[in-house]
N, C-alpha and C. Protein backbone atom coordinates (compact mmCIF):
# COMPACT_ATOMS: atom_id res chain seq x y z
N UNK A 1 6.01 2.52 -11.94
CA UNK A 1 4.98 1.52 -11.96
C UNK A 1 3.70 2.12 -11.38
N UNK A 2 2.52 1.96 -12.01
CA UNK A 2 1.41 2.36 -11.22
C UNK A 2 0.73 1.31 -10.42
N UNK A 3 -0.14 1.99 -9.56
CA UNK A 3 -0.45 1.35 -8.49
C UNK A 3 -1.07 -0.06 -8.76
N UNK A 4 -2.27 0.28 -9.77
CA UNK A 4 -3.06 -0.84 -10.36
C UNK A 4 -1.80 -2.37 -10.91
N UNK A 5 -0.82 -1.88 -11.10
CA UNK A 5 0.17 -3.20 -11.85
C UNK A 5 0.94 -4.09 -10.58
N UNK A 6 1.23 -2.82 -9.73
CA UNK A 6 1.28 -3.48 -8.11
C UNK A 6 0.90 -4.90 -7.20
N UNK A 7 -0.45 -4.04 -7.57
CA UNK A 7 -1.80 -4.91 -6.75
C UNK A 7 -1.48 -6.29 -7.52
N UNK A 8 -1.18 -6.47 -8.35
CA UNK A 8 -1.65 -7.30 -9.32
C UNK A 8 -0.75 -9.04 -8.38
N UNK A 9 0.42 -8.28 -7.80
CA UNK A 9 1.48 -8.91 -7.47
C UNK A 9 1.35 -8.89 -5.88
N UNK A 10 0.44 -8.59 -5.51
CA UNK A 10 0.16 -8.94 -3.79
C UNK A 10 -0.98 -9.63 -3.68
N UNK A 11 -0.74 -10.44 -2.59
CA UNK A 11 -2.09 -11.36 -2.25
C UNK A 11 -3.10 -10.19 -1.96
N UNK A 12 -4.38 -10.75 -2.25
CA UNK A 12 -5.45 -9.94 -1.60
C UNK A 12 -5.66 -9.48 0.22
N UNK A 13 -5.39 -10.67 0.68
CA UNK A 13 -5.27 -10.73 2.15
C UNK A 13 -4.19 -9.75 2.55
N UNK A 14 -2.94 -9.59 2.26
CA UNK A 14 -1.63 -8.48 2.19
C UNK A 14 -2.47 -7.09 3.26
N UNK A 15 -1.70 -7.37 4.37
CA UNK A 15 -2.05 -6.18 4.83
C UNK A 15 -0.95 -5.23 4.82
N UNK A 16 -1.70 -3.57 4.46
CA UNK A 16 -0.43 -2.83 4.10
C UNK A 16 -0.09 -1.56 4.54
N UNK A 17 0.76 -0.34 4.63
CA UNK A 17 0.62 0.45 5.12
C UNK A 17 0.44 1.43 3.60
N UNK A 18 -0.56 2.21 3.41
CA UNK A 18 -0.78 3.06 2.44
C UNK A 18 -1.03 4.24 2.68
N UNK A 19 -0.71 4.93 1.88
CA UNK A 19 -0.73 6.45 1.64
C UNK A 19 -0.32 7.25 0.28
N UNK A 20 -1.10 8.01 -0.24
CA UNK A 20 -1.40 9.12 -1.36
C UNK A 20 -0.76 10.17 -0.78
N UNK A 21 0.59 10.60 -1.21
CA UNK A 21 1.63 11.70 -0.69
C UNK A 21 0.78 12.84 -0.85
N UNK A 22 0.98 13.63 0.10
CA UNK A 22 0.27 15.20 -0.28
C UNK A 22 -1.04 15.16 0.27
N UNK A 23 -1.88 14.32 -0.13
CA UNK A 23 -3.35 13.74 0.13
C UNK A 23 -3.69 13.05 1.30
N UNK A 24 -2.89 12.37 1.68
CA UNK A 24 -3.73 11.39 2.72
C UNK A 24 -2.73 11.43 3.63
N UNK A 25 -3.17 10.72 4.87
CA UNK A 25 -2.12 10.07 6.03
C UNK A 25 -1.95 8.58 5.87
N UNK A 26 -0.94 7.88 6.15
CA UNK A 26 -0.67 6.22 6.04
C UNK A 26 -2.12 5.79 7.14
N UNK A 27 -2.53 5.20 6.31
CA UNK A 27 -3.71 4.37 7.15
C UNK A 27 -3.27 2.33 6.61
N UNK A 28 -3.30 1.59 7.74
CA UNK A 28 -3.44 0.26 7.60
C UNK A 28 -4.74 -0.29 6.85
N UNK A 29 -4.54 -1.00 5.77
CA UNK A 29 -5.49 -1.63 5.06
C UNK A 29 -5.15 -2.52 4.30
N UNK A 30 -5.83 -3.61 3.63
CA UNK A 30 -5.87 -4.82 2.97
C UNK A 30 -5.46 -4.41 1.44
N UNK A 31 -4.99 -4.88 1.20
CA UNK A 31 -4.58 -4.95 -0.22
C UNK A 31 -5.82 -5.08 -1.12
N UNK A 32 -6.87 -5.39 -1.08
CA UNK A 32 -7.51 -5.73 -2.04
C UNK A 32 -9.11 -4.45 -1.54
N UNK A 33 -8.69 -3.53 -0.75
CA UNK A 33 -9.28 -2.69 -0.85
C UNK A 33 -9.13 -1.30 -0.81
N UNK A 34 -7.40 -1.25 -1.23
CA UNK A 34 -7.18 -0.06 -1.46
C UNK A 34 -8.25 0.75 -2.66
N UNK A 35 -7.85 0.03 -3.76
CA UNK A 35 -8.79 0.62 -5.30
C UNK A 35 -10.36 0.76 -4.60
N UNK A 36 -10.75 0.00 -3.67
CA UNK A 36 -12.36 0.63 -3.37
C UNK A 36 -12.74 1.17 -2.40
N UNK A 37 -11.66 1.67 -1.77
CA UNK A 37 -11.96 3.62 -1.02
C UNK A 37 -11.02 4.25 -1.98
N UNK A 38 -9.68 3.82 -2.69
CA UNK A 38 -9.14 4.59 -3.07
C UNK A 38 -8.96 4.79 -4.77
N UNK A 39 -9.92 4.64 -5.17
CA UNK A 39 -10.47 4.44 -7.04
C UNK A 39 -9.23 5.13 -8.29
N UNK A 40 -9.45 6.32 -7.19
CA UNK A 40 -8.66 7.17 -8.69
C UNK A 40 -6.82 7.07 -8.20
N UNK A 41 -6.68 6.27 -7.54
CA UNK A 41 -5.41 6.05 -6.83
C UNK A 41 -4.85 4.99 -7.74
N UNK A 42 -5.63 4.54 -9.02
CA UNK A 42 -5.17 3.19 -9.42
C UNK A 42 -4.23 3.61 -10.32
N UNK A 43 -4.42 5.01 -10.92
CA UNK A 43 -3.31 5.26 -11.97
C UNK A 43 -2.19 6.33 -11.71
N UNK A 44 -2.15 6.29 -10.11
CA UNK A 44 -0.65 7.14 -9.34
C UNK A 44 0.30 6.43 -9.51
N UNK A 45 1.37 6.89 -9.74
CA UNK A 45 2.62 5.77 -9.86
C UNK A 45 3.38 5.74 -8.49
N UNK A 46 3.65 4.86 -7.85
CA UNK A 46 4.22 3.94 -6.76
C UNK A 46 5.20 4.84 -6.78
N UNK A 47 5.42 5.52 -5.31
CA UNK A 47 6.96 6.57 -5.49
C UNK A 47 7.61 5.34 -4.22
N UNK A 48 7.46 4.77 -3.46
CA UNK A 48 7.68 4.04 -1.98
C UNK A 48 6.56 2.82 -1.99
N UNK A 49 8.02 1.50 -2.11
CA UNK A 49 7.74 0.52 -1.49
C UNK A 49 8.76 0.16 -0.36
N UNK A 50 8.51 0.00 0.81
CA UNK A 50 8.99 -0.20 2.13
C UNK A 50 8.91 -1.75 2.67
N UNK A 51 9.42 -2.52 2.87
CA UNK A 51 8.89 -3.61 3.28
C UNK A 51 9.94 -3.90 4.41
N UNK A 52 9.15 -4.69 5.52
CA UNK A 52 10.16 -5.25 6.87
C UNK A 52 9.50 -6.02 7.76
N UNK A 53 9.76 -6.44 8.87
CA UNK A 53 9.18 -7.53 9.47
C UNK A 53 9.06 -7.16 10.99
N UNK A 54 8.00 -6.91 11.45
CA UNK A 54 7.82 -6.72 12.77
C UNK A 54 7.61 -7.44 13.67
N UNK A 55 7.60 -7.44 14.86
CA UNK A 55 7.39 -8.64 15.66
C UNK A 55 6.40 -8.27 16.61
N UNK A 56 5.45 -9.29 16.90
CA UNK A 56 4.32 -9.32 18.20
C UNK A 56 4.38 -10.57 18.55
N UNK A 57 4.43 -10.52 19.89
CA UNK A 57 4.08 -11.74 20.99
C UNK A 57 4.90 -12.76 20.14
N UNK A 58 6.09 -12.32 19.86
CA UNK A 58 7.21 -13.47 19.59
C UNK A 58 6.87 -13.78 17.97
N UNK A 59 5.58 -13.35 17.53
CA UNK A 59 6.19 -14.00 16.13
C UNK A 59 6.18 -12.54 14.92
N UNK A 60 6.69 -13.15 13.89
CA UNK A 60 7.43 -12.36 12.89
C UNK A 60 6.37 -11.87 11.95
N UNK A 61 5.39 -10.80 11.48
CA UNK A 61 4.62 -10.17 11.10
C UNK A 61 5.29 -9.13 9.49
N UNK A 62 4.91 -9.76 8.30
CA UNK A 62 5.42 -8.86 7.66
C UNK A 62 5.07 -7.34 7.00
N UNK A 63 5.88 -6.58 7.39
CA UNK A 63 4.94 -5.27 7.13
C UNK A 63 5.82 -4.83 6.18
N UNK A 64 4.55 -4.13 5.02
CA UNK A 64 4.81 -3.38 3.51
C UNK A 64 4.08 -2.51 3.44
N UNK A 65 4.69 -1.28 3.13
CA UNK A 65 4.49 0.61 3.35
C UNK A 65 4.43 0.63 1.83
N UNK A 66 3.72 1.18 1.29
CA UNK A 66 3.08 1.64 -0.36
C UNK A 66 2.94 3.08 -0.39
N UNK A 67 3.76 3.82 -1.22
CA UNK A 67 2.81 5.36 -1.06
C UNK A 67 2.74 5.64 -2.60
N UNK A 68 2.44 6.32 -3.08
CA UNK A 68 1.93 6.23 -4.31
C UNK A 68 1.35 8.13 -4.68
N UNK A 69 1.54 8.65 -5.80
CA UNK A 69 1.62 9.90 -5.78
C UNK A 69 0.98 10.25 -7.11
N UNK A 70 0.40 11.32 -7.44
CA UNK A 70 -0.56 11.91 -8.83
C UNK A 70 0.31 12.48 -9.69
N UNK A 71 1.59 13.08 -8.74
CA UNK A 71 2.35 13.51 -9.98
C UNK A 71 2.60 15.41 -9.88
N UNK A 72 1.33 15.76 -9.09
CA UNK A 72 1.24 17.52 -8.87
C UNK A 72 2.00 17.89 -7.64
């Protein structure tokens, strides 16, 4: 699946953990602005979706890890 068909299926608000294998480090960011720091990332295909639930100050926080790869 590529990244762009993804997005399509997360809220905008979705905060996420992302990263471009090879290329980048996991940096925290919003779902709806990966494609506009990360443009040419829209047609990597999704190698890792991670999802789990963390906890702060007692309540339940859901966290989803995305990495996504060019293929080289």
């Amino acid at each position: 699946m590529k990244l762009k068909e993804l997005l399509k299926f997360l809220p905008n608000e979705a905060e996420v953990t992302f990263e471009i294998a090879e290329e980048t480090y996991p940096i925290g960011i919003l779902a709806k602005n990966i494609l506009l720091i990360y443009p040419r990332a829209a047609e990597y295909e999704v190698t890792l979706i991670d999802a789990g639930i963390s906890m702060c100050e007692g309540k339940d926080i859901p966290a989803l890890c995305i990495e996504v790869s060019n293929g080289n």
